[in-house]
Structure formats: C-alpha cells, structure tokens
C-alpha atoms as a PDB file:
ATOM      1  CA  UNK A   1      87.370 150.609 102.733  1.00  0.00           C
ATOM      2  CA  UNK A   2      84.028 149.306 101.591  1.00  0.00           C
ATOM      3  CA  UNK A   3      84.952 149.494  98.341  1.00  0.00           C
ATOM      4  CA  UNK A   4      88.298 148.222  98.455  1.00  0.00           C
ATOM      5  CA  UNK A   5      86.443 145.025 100.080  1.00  0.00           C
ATOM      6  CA  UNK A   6      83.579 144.776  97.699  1.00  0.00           C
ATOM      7  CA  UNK A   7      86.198 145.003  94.693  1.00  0.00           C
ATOM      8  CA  UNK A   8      88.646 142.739  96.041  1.00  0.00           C
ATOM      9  CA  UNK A   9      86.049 140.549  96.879  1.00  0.00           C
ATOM     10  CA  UNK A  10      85.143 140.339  92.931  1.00  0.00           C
ATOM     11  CA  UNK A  11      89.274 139.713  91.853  1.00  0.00           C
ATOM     12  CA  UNK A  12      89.433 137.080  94.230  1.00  0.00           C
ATOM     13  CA  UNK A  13      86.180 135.136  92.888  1.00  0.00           C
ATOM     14  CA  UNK A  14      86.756 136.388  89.048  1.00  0.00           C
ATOM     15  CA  UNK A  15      90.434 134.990  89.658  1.00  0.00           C
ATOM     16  CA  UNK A  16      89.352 131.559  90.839  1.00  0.00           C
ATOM     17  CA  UNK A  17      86.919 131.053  87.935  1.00  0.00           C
ATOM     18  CA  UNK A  18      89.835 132.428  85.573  1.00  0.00           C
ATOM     19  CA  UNK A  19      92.150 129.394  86.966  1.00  0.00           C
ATOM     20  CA  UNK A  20      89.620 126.545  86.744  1.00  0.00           C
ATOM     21  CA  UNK A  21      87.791 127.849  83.492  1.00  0.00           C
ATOM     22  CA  UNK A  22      90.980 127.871  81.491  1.00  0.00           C
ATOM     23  CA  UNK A  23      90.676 125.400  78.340  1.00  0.00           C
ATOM     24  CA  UNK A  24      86.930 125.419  78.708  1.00  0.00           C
ATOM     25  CA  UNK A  25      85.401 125.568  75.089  1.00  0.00           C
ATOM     26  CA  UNK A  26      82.924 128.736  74.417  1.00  0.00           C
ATOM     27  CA  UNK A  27      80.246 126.322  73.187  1.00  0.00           C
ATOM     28  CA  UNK A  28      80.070 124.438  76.358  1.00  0.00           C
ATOM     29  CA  UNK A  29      76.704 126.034  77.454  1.00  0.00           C
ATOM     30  CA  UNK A  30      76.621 124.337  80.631  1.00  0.00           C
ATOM     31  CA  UNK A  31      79.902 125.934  82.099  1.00  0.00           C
ATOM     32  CA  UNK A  32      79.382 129.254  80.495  1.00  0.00           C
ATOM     33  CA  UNK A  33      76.340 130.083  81.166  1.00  0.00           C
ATOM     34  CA  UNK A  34      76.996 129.383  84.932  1.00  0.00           C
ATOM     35  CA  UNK A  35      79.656 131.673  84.406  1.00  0.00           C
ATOM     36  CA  UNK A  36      77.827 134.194  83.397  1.00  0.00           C
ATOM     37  CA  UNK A  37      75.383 133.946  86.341  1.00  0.00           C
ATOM     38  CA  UNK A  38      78.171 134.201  88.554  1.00  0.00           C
ATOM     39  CA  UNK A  39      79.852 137.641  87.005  1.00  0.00           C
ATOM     40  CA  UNK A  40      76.120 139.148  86.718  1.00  0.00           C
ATOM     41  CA  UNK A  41      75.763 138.431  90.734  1.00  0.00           C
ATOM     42  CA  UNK A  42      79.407 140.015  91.115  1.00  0.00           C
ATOM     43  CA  UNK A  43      78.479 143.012  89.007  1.00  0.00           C
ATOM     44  CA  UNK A  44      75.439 143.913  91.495  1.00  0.00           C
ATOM     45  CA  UNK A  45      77.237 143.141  95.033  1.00  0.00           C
ATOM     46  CA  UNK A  46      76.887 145.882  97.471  1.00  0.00           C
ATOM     47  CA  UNK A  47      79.533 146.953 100.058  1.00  0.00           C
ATOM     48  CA  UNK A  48      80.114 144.815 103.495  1.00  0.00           C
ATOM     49  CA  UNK A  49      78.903 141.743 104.661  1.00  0.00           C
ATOM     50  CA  UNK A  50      76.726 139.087 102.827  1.00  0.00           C
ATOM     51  CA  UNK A  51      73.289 139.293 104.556  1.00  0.00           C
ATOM     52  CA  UNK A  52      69.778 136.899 103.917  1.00  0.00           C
ATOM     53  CA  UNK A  53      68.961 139.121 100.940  1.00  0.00           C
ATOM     54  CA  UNK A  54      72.001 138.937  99.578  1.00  0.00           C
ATOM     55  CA  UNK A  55      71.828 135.236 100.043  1.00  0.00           C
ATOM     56  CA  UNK A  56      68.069 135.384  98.796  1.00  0.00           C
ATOM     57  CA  UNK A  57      69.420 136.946  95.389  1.00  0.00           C
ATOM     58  CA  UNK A  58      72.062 134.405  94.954  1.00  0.00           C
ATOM     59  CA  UNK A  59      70.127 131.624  95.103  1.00  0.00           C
ATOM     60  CA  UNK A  60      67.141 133.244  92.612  1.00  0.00           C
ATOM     61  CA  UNK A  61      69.746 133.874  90.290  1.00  0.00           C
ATOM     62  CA  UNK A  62      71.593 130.623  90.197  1.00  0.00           C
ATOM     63  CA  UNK A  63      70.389 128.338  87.316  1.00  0.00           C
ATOM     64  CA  UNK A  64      67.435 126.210  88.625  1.00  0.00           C
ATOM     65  CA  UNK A  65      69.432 123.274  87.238  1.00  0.00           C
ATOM     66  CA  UNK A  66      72.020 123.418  89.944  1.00  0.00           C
ATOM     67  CA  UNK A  67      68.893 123.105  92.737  1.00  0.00           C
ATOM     68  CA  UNK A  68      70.809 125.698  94.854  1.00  0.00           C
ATOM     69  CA  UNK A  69      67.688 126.126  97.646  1.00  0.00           C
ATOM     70  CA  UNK A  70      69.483 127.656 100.890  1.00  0.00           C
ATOM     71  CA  UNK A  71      73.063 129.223 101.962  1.00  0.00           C
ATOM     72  CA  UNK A  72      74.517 129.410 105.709  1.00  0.00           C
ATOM     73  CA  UNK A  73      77.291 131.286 106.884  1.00  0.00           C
ATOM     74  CA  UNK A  74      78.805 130.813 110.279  1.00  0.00           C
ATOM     75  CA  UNK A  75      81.522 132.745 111.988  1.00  0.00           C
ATOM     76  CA  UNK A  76      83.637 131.619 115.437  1.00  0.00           C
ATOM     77  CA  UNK A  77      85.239 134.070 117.683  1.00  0.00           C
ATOM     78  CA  UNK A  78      88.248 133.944 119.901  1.00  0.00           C
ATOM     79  CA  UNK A  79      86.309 132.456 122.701  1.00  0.00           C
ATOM     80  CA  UNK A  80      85.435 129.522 120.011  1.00  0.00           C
ATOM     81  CA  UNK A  81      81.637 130.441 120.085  1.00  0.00           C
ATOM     82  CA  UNK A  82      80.024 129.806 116.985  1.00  0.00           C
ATOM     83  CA  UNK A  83      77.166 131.382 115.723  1.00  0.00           C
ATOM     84  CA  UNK A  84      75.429 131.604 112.747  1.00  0.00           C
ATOM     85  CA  UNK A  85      75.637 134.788 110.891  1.00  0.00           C
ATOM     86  CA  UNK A  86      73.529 135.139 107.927  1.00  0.00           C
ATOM     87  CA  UNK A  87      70.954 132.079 106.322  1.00  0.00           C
ATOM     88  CA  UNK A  88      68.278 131.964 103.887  1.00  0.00           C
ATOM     89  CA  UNK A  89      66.282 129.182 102.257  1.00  0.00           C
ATOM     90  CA  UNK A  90      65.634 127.366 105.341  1.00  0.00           C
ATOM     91  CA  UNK A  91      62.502 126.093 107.469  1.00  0.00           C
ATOM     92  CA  UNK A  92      62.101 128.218 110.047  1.00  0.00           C
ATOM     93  CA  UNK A  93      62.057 124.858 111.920  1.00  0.00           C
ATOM     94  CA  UNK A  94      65.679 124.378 110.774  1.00  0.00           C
ATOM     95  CA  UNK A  95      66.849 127.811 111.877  1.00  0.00           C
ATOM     96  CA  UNK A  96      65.463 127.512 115.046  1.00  0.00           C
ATOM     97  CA  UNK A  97      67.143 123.849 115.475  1.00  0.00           C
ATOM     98  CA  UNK A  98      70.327 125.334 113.786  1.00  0.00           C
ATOM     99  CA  UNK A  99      70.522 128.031 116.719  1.00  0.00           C
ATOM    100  CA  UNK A 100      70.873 125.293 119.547  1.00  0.00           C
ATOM    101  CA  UNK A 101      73.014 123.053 117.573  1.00  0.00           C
ATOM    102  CA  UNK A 102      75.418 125.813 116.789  1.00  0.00           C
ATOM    103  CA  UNK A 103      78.242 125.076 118.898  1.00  0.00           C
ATOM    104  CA  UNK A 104      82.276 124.054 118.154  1.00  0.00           C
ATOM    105  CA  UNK A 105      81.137 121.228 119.755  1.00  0.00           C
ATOM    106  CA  UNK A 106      78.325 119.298 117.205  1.00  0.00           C
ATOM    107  CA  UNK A 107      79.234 116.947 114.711  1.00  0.00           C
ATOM    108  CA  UNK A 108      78.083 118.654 111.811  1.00  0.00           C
ATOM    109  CA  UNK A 109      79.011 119.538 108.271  1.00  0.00           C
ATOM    110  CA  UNK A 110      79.691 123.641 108.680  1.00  0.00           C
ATOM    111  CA  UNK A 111      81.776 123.016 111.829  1.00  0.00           C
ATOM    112  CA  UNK A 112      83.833 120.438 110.565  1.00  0.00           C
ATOM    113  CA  UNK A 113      84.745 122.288 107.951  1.00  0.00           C
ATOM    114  CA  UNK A 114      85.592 125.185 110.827  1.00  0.00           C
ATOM    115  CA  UNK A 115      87.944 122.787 112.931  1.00  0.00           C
ATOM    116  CA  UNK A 116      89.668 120.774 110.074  1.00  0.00           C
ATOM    117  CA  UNK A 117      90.464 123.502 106.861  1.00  0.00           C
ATOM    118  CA  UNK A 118      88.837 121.344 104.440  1.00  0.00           C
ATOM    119  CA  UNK A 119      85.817 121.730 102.218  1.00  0.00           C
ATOM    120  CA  UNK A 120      83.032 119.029 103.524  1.00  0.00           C
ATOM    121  CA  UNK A 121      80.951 117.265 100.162  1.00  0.00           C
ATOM    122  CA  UNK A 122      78.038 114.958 101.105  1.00  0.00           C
ATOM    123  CA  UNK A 123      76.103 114.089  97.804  1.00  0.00           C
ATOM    124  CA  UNK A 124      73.104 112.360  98.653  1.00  0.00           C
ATOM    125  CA  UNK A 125      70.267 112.005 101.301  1.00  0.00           C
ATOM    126  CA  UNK A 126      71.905 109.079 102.515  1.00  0.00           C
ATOM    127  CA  UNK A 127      75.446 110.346 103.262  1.00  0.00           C
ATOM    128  CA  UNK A 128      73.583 113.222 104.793  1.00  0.00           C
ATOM    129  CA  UNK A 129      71.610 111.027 106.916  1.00  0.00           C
ATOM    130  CA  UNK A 130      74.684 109.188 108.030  1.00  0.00           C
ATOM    131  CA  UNK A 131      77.130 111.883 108.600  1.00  0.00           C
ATOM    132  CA  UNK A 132      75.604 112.013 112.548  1.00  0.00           C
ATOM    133  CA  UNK A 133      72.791 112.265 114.575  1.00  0.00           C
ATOM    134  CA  UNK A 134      72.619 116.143 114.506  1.00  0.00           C
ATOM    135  CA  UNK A 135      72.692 116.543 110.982  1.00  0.00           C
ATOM    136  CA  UNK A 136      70.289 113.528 110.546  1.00  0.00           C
ATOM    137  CA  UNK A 137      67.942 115.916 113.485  1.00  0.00           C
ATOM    138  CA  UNK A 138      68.025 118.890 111.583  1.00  0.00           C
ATOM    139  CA  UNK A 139      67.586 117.800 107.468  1.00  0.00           C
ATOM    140  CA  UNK A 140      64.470 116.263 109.019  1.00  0.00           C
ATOM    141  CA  UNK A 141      62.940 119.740 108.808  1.00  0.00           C
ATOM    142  CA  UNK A 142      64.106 119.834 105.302  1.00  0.00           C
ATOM    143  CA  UNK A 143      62.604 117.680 103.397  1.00  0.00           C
ATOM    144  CA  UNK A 144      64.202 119.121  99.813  1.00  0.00           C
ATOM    145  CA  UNK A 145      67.881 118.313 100.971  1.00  0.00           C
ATOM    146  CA  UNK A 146      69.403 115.704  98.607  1.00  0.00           C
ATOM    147  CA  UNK A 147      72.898 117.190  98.789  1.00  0.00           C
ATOM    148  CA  UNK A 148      75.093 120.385 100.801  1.00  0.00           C
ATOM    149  CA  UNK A 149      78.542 121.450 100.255  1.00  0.00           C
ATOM    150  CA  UNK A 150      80.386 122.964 103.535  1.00  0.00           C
ATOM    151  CA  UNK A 151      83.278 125.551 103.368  1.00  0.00           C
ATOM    152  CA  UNK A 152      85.497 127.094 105.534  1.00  0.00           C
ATOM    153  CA  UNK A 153      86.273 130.492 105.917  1.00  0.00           C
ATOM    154  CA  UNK A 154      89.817 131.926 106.528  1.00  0.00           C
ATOM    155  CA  UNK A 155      91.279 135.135 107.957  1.00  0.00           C
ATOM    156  CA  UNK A 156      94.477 135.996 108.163  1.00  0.00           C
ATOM    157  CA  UNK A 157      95.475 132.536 108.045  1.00  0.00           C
ATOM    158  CA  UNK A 158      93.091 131.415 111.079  1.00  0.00           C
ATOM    159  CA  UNK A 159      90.372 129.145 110.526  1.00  0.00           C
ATOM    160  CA  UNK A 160      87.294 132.116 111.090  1.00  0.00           C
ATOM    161  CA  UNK A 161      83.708 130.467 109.763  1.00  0.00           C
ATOM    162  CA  UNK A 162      82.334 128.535 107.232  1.00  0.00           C
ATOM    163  CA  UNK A 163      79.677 128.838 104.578  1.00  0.00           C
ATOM    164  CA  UNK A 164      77.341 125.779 103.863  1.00  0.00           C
ATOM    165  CA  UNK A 165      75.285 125.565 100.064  1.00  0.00           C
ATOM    166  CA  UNK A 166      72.527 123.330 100.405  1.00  0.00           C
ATOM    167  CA  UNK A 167      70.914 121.650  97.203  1.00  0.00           C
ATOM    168  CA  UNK A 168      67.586 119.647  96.247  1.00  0.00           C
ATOM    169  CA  UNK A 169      69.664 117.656  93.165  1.00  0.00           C
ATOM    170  CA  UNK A 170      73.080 115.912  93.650  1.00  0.00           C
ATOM    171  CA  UNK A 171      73.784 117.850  90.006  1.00  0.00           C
ATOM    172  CA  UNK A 172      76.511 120.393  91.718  1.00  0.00           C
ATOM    173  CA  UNK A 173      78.476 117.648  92.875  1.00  0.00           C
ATOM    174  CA  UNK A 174      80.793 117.109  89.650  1.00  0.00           C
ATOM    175  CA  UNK A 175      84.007 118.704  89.301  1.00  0.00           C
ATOM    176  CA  UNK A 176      82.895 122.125  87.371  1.00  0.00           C
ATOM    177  CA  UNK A 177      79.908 122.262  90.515  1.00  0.00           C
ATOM    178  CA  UNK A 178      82.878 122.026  93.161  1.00  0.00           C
ATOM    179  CA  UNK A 179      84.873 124.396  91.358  1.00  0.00           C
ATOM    180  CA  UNK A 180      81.922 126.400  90.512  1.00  0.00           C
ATOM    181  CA  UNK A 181      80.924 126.787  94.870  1.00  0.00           C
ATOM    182  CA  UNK A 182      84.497 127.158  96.195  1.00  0.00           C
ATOM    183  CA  UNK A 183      84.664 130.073  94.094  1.00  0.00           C
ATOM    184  CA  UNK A 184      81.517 131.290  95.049  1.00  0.00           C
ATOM    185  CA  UNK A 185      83.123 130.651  98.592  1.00  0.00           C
ATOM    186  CA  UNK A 186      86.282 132.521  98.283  1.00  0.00           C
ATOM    187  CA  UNK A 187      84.294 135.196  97.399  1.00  0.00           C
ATOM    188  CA  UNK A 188      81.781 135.220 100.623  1.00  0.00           C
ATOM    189  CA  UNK A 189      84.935 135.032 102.491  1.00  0.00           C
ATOM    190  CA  UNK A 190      86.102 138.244 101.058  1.00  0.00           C
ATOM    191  CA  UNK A 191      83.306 140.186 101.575  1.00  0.00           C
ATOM    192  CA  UNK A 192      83.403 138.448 105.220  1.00  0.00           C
ATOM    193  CA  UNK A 193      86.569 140.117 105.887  1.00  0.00           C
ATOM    194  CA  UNK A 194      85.653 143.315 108.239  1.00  0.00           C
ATOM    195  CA  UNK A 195      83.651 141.239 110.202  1.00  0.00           C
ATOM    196  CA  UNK A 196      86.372 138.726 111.234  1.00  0.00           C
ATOM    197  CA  UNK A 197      88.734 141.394 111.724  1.00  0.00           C
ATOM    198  CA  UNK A 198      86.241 142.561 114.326  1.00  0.00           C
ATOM    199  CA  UNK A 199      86.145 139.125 115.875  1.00  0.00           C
ATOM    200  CA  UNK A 200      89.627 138.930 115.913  1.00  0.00           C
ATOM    201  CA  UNK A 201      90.543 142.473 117.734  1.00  0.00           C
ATOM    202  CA  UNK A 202      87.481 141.523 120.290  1.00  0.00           C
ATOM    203  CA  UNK A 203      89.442 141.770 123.550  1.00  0.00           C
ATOM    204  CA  UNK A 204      89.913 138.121 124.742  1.00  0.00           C
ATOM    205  CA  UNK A 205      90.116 136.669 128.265  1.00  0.00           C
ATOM    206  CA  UNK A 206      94.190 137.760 128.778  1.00  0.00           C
ATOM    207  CA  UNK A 207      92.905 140.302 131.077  1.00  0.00           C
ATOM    208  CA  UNK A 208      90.404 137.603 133.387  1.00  0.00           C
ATOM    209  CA  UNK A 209      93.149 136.006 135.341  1.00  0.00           C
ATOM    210  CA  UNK A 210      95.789 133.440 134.675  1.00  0.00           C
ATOM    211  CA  UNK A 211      97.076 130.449 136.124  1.00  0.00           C
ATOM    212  CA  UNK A 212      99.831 131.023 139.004  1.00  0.00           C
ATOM    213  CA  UNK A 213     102.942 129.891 137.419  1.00  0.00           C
ATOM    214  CA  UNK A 214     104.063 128.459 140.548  1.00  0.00           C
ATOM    215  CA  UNK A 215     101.602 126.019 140.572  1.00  0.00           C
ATOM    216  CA  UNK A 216     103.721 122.724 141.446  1.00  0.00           C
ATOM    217  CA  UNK A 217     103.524 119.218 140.104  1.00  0.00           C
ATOM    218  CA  UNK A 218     102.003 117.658 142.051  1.00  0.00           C
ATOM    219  CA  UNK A 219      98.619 119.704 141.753  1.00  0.00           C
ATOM    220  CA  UNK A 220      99.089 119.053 137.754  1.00  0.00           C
ATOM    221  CA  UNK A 221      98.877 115.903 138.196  1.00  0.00           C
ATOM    222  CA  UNK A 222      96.173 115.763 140.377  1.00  0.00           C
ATOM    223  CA  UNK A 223      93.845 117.893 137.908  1.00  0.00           C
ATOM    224  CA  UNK A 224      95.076 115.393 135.069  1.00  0.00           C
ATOM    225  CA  UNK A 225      94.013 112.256 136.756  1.00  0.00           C
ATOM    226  CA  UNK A 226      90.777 113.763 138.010  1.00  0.00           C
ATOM    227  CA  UNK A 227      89.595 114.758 134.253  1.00  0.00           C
ATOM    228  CA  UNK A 228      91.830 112.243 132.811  1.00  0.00           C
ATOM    229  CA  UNK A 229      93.742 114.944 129.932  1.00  0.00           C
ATOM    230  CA  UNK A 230      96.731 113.816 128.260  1.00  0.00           C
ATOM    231  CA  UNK A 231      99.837 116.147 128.917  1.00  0.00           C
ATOM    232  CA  UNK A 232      99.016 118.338 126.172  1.00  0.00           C
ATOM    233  CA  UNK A 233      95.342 118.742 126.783  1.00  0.00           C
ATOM    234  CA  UNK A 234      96.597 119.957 130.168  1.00  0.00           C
ATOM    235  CA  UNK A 235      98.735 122.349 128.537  1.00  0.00           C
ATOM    236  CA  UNK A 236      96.559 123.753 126.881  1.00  0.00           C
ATOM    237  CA  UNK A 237      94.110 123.573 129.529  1.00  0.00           C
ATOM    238  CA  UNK A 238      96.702 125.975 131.802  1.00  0.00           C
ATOM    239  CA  UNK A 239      96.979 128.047 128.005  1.00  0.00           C
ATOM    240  CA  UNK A 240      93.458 128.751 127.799  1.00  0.00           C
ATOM    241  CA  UNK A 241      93.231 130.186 131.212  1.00  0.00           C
ATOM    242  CA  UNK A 242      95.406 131.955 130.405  1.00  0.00           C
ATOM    243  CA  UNK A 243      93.634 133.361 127.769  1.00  0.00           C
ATOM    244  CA  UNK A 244      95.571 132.317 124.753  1.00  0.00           C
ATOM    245  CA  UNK A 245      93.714 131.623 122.024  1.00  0.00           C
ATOM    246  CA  UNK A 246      93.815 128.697 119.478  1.00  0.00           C
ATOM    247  CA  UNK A 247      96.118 130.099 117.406  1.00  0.00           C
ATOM    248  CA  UNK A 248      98.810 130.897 119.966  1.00  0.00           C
ATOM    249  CA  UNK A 249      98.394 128.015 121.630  1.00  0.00           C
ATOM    250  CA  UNK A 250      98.824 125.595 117.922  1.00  0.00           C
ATOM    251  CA  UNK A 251     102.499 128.497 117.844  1.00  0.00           C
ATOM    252  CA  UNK A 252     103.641 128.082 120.965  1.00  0.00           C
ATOM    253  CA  UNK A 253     103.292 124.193 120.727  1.00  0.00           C
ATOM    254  CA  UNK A 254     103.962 123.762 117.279  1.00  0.00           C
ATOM    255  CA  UNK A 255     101.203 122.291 115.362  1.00  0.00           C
ATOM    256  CA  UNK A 256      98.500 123.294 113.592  1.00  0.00           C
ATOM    257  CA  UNK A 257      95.181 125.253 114.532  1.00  0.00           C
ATOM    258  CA  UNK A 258      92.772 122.633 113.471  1.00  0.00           C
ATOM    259  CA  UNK A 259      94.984 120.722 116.657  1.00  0.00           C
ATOM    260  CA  UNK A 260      94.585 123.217 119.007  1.00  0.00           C
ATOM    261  CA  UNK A 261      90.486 123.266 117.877  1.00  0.00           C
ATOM    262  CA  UNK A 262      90.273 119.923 118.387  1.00  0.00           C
ATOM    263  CA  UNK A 263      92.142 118.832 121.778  1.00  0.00           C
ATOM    264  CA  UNK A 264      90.158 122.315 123.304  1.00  0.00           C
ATOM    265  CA  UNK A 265      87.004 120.480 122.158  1.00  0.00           C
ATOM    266  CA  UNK A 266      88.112 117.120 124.352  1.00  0.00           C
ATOM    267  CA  UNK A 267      89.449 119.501 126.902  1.00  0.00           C
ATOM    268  CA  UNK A 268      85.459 120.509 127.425  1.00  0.00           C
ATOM    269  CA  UNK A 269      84.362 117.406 127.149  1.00  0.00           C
ATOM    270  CA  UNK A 270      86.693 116.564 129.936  1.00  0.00           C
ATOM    271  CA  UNK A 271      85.445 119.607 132.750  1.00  0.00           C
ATOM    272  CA  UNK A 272      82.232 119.108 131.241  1.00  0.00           C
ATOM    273  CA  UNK A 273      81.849 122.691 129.870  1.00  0.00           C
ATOM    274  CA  UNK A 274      80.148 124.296 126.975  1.00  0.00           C
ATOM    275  CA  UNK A 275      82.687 127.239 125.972  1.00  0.00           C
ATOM    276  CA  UNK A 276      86.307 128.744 126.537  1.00  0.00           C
ATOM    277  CA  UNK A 277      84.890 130.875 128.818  1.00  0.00           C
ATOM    278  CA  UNK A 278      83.446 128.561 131.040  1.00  0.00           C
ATOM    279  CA  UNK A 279      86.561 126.548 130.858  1.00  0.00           C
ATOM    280  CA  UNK A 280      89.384 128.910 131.468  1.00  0.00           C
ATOM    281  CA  UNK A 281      87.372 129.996 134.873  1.00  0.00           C
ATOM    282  CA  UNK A 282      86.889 126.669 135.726  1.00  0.00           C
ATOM    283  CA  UNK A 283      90.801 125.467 135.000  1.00  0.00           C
ATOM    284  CA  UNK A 284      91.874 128.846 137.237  1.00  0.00           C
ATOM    285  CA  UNK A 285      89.375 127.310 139.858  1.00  0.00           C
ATOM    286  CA  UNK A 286      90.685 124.022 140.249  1.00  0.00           C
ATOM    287  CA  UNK A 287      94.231 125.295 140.287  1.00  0.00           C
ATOM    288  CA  UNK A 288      93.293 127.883 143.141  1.00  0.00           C
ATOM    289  CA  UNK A 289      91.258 125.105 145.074  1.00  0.00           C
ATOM    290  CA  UNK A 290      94.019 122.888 144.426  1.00  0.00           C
ATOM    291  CA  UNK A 291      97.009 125.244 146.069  1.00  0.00           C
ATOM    292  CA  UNK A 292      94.364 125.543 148.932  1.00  0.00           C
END
C-alpha cells in the first residue's frame, strides 16, 4: 500500500508538470532546471506521510532563487478540528502562535483555503499584513515573510487540509511559480492520502445522541430567536447534533461543502462554541431544556 501511495503520489505530480510544461523550450533554464529539482525530490520520496524532514529536504533542495524558507500542512477531521500536521522553517515563536490560532474558526490563509476549495496567493508583505489581524499576529514572528501561497487538500472529494509555502522573495508568484507549487501540492496531497482516510473512518458523534424528532415548532423557533440562526443554520444546527458531518449535511441540503463549512462556522459563533463537539451537545441541550 505504501508503495502504491508513494508511486502514485509521483504520477500525479509528474502528470501536472507534464500538462503545464508542454511547449516549454529546452533552453529555458529557468523552468527546466526547476524541473529538474522537482523530479530529483520525487526520485528520493519515502513511503507515507510528508513529515518536518521531509519538508526540511524540500526546501534545501529548491533553488535559492525561488526563496522557498518554510512549508505547513494542516489537516481537519470530521469534528472540523484543525490541527497542524507537519511544519518546518518556522520560528519556534510562530509554531507556538500557529498552535492556538489553529482553529476552522481564524481568518487565515491555510484555513481559507480549507473552507472555500481555492488556492489562497498573497504576494507581498503588505497583502500579508492586510489579509487580518491573525495573520498580521503571527508573520510578526517572521520577519523573512515577503510572500506565502496556501493550498487545499482534497480527499475523496471532501475538502481534508491544506498545505501553506511560505517565501522571503515575491519571485514564485508568476505563472510558471503557481504552476510550479500546485504541483508540488497535488503531490503532498497524495502522499497525505492514508492519513485522511484515517480521519475520515474516525467514528463521528452519530452514536452521542440526536435530536428528538418530535421536537415541535414552537421550541424551533424559540432556539432561533434566542441565537438569532437563519432557517438553515438551524438546520444544520439540529444536523450536527445529530452527528452528520459537513459533507452530508452540504447532500442532504443540496449545496456545496465549502456552505456547510461556512454556516457551521456562524452556527458557533452563534452558541458561542469553539468546536462541533461542543456544539452538537449544546444544540441536544437546549432542545431537551426546551421540551422541559
């Protein structure tokens, strides 16, 4: 199996430079020879997971002229608790800073990328200053940082992690740098797979209760005025103690996961809660007190 994973890992990276290399001329030094880096770092993967010194040897390897300095990867479970998974490069400062701020919750690059699908580009110190108040907290431990590209990881068609490449120079930010990283990214997803098949057969909270069916109207409405939720956020609110999880819930009412991602986020903000879990026992909670 580890095999299988480590080679498919290299097709699906050595197929993406294929498609985006085609009609590149041999004596274009710049794009080859960053080719070349890449397929020598493919040729020496080992089996499994990418961990910090696998990380560490990726970024030693890439061409200095790129200013590749650090690589994140974070993964989310079913109970939509992030957590980062393997880093290197970083202030210890930043880790440590990285660690609290890892939630579905924070406004920052890697779990954007997590909740919406799409690949997250910010190309200068300024844009990264702007982007919000936790990123601006946490690049101030990281002096270097003039640019970071954020990806997201997908399983199985469900949105699963993201990895983050974080640069000194703005000099990966052209179209063959782009190209050149979301590669590099289909390729840590790959070898990311066993681990979010793990995640994804991690027993959920279907077995912790659900809400009584029978609960009427009336109590409904009362929860919705008293947390002021929309009709879907309640929904999904009665779907999550339930212990559905975002994908079945974006299935059963038809739309998409990043959706479902984002009205559970408001849907904590709303019972004031960190987590799923903390939210599914308090929506079963209100609904008992409620038929009380």
């Amino acid at each position: 199996m580890a095999d299988h994973i480590a080679s498919n890992a290299q097709l699906v990276g050595l197929r993406a430079i294929k498609e985006f290399n085609e009609g590149v001329e041999p004596e274009n030094f710049y794009h080859t020879s960053h080719l070349l880096w890449m397929i020598e770092w493919l040729n020496k993967l080992g089996h499994g997971a990418p961990d910090s010194r696998m990380l560490q040897t990726l970024i030693l390897r890439s061409p200095s002229y790129l200013g590749l300095r650090a690589i994140s990867i974070m993964i989310i479970d079913e109970n939509d608790q992030a957590r980062n998974f393997a880093a290197h490069g970083y202030p210890a400062e930043a880790i440590k800073l990285q660690n609290i701020y890892t939630t579905i919750e924070e406004k920052l690059p890697s779990v954007d990328a997590m909740l919406t699908g799409k690949a997250v580009f910010l190309e200068s110190r300024k844009e990264l200053d702007c982007y919000s108040s936790y990123l601006r907290a946490w690049i101030s431990y990281i002096p270097w940082m003039n640019s970071l590209m954020a990806f997201p990881l997908v399983n199985q068609e469900r949105l699963s992690g993201s990895v983050v490449w974080s640069f000194d120079n703005d000099h990966a930010m052209d179209d063959f740098g782009r190209q050149l990283f979301t590669s590099l990214s289909l390729i840590v997803q790959s070898m990311m797979f066993q681990e979010f098949e793990s995640n994804r057969n991690t027993t959920g909270l279907r077995d912790a209760g659900r809400v009584d069916n029978s609960t009427n109207l009336q109590e409904s409405n009362d929860l919705q005025k008293k947390f002021h939720m929309s009709d879907r956020q309640l929904s999904i609110a009665k779907m999550i103690a339930d212990g559905l999880t975002n994908r079945e819930i974006a299935k059963t009412l038809n739309f998409s996961e990043s959706t479902a991602r984002y009205e559970t986020i408001k849907i904590y903000e709303r019972l004031q809660v960190k987590n799923r879990a903390q939210a599914a026992a308090m929506v079963r909670s209100l609904f008992s007190m409620l038929k009380d």
